[in-house]
Protein backbone atom coordinates (compact mmCIF):
# COMPACT_ATOMS: atom_id res chain seq x y z
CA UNK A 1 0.00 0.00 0.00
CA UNK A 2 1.10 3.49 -0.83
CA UNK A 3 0.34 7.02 0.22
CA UNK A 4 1.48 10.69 -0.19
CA UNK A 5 1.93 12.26 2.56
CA UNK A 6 1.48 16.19 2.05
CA UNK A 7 3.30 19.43 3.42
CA UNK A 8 1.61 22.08 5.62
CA UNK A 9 1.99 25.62 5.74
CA UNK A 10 1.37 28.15 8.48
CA UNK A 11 -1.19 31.03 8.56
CA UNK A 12 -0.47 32.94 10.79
CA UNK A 13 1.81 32.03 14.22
CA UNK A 14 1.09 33.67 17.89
CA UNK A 15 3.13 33.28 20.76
CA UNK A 16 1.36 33.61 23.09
CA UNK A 17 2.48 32.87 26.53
CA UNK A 18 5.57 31.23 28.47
CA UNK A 19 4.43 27.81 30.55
CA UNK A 20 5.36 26.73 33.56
CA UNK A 21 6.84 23.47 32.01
CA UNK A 22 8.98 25.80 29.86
CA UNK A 23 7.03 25.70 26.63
CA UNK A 24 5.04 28.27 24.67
CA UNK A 25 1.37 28.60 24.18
CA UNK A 26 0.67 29.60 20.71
CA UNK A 27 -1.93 30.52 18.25
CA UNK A 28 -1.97 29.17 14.57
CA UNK A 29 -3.39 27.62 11.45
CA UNK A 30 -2.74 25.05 10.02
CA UNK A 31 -2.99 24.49 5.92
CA UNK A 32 -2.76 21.66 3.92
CA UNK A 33 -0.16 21.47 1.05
CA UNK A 34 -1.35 18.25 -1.34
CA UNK A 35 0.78 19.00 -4.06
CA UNK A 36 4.20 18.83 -2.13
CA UNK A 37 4.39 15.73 -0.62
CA UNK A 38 6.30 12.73 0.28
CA UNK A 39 5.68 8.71 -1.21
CA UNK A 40 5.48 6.62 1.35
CA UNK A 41 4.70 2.35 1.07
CA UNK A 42 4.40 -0.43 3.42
CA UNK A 43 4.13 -4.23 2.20
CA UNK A 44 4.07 -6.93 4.51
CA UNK A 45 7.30 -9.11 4.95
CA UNK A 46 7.82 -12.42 3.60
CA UNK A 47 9.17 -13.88 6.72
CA UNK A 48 9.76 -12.54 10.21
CA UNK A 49 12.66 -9.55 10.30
CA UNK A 50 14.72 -8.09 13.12
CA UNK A 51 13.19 -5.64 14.93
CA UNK A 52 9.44 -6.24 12.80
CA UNK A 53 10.65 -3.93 9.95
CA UNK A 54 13.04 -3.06 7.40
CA UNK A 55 13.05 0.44 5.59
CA UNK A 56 14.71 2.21 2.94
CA UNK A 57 14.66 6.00 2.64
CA UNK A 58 15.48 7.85 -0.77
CA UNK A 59 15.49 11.02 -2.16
CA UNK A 60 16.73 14.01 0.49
CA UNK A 61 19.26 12.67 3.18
CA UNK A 62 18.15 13.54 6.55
CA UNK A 63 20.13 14.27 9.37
CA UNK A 64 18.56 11.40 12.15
CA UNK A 65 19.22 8.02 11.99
CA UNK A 66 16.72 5.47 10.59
CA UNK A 67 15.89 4.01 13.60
CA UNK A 68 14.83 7.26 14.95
CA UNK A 69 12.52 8.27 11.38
CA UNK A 70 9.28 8.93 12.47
CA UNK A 71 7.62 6.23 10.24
CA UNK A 72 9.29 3.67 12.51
CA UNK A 73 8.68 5.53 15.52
CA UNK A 74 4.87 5.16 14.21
CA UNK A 75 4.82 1.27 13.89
CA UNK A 76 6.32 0.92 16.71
CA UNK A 77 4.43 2.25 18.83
CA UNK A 78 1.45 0.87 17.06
CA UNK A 79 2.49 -2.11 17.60
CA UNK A 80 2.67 -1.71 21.46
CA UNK A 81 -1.41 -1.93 21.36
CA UNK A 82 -0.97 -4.74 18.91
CA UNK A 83 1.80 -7.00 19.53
CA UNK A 84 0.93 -9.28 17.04
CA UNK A 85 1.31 -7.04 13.70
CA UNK A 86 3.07 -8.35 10.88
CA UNK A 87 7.00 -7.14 10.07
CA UNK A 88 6.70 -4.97 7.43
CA UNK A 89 8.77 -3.51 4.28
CA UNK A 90 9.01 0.86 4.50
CA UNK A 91 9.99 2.51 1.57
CA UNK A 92 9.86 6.16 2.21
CA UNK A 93 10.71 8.80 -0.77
CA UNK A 94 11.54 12.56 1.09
CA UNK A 95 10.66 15.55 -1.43
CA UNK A 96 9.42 17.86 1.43
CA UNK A 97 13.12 19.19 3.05
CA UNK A 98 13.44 18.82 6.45
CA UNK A 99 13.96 21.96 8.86
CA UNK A 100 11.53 23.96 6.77
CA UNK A 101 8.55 24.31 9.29
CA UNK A 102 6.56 22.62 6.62
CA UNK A 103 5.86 19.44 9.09
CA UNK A 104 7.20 16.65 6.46
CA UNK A 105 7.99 14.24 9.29
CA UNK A 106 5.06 14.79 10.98
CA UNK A 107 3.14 14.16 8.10
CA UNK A 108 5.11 10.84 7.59
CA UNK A 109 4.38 9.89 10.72
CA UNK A 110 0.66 10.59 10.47
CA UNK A 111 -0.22 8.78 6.87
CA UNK A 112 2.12 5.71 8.47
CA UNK A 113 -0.62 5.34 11.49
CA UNK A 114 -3.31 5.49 8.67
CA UNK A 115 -1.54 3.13 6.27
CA UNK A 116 -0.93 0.82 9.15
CA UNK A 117 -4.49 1.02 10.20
CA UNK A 118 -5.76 0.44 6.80
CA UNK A 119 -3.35 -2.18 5.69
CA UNK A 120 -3.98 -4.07 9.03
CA UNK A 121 -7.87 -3.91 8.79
CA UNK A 122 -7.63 -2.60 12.68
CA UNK A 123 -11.07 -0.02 12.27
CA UNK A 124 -9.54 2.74 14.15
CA UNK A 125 -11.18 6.20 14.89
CA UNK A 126 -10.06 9.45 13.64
CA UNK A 127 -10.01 10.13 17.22
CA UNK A 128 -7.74 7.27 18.24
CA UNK A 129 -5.47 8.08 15.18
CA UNK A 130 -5.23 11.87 17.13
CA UNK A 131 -3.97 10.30 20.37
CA UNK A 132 -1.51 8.10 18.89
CA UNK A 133 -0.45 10.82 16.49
CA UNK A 134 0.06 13.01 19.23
CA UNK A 135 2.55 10.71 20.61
CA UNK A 136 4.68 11.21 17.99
CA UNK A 137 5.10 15.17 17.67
CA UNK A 138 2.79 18.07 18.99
CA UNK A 139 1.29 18.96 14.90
CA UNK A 140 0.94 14.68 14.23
CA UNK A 141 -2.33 14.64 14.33
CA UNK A 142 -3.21 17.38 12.17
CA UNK A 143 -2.46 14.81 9.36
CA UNK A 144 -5.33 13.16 10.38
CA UNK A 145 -7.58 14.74 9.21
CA UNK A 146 -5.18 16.91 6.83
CA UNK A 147 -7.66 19.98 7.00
CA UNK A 148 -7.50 23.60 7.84
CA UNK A 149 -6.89 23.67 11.16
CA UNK A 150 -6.73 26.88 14.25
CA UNK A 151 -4.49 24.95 16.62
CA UNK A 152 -3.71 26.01 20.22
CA UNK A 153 -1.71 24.91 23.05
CA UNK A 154 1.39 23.80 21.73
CA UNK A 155 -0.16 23.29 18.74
CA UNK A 156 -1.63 20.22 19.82
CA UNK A 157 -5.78 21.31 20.55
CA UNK A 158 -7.18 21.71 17.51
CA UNK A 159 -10.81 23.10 16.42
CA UNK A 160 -11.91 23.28 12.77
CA UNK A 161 -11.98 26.25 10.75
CA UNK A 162 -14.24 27.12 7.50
CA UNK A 163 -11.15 28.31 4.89
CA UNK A 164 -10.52 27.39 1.82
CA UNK A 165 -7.66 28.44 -0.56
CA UNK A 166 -9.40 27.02 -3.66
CA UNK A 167 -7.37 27.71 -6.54
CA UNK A 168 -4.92 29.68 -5.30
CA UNK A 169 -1.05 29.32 -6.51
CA UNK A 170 1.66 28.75 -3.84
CA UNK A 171 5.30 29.08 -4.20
CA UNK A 172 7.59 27.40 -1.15
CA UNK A 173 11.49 28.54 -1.24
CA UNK A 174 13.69 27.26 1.37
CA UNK A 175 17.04 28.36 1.35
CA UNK A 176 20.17 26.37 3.12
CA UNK A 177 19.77 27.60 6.51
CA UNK A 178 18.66 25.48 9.30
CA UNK A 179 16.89 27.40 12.11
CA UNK A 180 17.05 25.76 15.64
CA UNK A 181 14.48 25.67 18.58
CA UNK A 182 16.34 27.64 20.57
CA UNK A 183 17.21 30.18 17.88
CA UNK A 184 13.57 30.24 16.72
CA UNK A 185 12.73 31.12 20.63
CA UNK A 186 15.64 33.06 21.08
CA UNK A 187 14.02 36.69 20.77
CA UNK A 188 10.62 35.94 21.07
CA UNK A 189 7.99 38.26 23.79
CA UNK A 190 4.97 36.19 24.33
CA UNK A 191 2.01 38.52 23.98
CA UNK A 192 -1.94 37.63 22.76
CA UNK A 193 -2.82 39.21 20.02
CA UNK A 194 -5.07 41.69 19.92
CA UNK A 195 -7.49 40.26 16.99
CA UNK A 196 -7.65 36.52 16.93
CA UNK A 197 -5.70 34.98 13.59
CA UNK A 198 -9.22 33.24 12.69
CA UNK A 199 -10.35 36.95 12.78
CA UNK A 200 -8.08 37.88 10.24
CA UNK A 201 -8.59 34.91 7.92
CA UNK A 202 -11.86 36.24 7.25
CA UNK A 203 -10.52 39.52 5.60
CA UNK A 204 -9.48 39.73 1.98
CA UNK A 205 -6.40 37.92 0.89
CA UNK A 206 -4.95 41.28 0.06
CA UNK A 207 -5.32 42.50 3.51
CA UNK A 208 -3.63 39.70 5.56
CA UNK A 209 -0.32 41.40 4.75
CA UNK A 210 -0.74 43.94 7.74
CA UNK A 211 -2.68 41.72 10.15
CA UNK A 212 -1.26 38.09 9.55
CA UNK A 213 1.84 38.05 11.46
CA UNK A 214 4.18 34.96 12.53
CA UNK A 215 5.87 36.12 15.50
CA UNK A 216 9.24 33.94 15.07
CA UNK A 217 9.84 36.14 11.79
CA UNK A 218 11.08 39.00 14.50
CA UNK A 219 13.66 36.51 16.27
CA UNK A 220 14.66 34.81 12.81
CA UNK A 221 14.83 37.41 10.25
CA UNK A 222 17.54 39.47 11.84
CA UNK A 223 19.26 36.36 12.26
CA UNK A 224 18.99 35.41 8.86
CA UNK A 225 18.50 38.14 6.78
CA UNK A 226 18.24 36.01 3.80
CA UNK A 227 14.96 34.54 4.72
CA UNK A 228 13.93 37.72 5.01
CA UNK A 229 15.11 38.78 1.38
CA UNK A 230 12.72 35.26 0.27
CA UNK A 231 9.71 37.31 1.54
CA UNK A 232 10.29 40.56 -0.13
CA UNK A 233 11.13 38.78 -3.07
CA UNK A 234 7.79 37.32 -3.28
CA UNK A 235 6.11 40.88 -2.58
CA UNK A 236 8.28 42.40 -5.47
CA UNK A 237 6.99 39.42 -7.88
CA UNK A 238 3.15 39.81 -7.23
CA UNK A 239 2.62 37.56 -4.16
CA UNK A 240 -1.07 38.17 -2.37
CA UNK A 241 0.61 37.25 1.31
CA UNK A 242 3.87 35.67 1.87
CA UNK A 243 5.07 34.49 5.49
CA UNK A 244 7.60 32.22 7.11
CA UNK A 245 6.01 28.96 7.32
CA UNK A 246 6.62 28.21 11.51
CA UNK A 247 9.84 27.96 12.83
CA UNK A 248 11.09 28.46 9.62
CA UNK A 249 13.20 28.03 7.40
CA UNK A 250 10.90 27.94 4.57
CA UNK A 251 8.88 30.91 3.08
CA UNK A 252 6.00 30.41 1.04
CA UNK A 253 3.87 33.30 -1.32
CA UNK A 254 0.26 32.80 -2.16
CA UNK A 255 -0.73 34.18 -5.44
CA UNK A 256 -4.38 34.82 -7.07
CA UNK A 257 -5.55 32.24 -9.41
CA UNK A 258 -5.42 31.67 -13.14
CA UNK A 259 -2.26 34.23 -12.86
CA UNK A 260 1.27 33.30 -14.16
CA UNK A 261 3.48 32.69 -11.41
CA UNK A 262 6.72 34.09 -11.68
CA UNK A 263 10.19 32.25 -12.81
CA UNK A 264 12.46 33.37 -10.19
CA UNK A 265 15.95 33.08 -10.40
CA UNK A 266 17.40 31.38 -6.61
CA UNK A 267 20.94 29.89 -5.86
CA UNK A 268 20.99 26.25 -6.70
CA UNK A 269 21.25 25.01 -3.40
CA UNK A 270 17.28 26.77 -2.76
CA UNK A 271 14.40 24.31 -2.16
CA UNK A 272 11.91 25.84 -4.70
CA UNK A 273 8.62 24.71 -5.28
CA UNK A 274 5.60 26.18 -7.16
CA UNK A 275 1.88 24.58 -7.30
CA UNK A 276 -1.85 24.88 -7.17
CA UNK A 277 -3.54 25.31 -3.78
């Protein structure tokens, strides 16, 4: 069996106050991105396998070890409520770049509960593929579902929100800068906005550019200046909105349909992608 696991991009990104635990209460949404995506299959092994699996990765190298991927991560600890599932063959093809705030392994992790669930007949609820997702990383279970989503928390409480993007072009650059946690956090003043982002989504397109704001932009961009430069770039070439997409690194530009969307000259070592919403 074989699935696509798909990108997401964030509108908007509040942080909103300091915890006691010593992480941050934010405010964001949560968009789907179908067109960028990952391939990811699972067959089931001829024969038992060390450790229940075997799994190949291609396409972008990442940085972790295999063992600690979040695919296995996934079967494994679906297989704590099920001892009994079968080893299994992963084959997992990475197009989505890692360190881009675009939540590829999170999304790999998510589709592998679903393929799992599917593959394995087990009936599971959307619900109980939430609290197993959630396991795995705080945005998991978005994948779920894989729908517009105002997330709170630590971007782990989710409610639905009516938004749709229909149509609408999207370009994704990511240059060759890797953003840490603790950079990311570095600068940041936690503070509740005054206007609520779902507020703001309701407004025109054209005016999100002075009310849609993702906070880590003022503790990255000096930082980085060159992710800044991504942003302007896609002002100067007709963008609607453009943002940071999370923690960064990756900046995406919305454009209005049935327009041509710019060729843009970038270093080759630039993650560039350009698609249909």
């Amino acid at each position: 069996m074989i699935c696509f696991p798909n990108c997401k991009i964030n509108l908007g990104l509040n942080i909103v106050n300091r915890r006691a635990d010593g992480y941050h209460d934010l405010e964001t949404v949560f968009y789907p991105v179908t067109g960028l995506h990952d391939a990811l299959e699972i067959t089931v092994t001829n024969g038992p396998v060390e450790r229940g699996y075997t799994f190949q990765q291609y396409g972008n190298t990442l940085d972790c070890d295999a063992d600690k991927n979040l695919v296995i991560k996934a079967y494994q600890l679906l297989k704590e409520s099920y001892p009994d599932l079968c080893s299994v063959d992963i084959h997992l093809l990475k197009h989505i770049p890692s360190g881009a705030g675009l939540g590829g392994g999170s999304a790999d992790a998510a589709f592998m509960l679903k393929l799992l669930d599917q593959l394995f007949e087990l009936h599971l609820s959307t619900a109980q593929l939430e609290q197993l997702a959630v396991q795995l990383g705080a945005d998991c279970a978005f994948f779920i579902q894989n729908q517009p989503t105002f997330a709170t928390g630590i971007g782990d409480v989710f409610s639905p929100i009516s938004l749709s993007l229909k149509d609408y072009q999207i370009i994704i650059i990511k240059p060759n800068v890797f953003v840490s946690t603790k950079e990311a956090f570095a600068h940041i003043h936690p503070q509740r906005p005054t206007v609520s982002i779902v507020d703001v989504l309701q407004a025109p397109i054209s005016e999100w550019r002075k009310n849609l704001v993702n906070d880590f932009e003022a503790s990255i961009f000096p930082q980085h200046p060159q992710i800044e430069a991504i942003k302007q770039l896609l002002y100067d070439n007709g963008a609607e909105y453009a943002s940071m997409s999370g923690s960064g690194s990756s900046v995406f530009g919305l454009f209005k349909p049935n327009t041509e969307l710019p060729n843009l000259t970038l270093s080759t070592d630039y993650f560039y992608y350009k698609g249909v919403l």
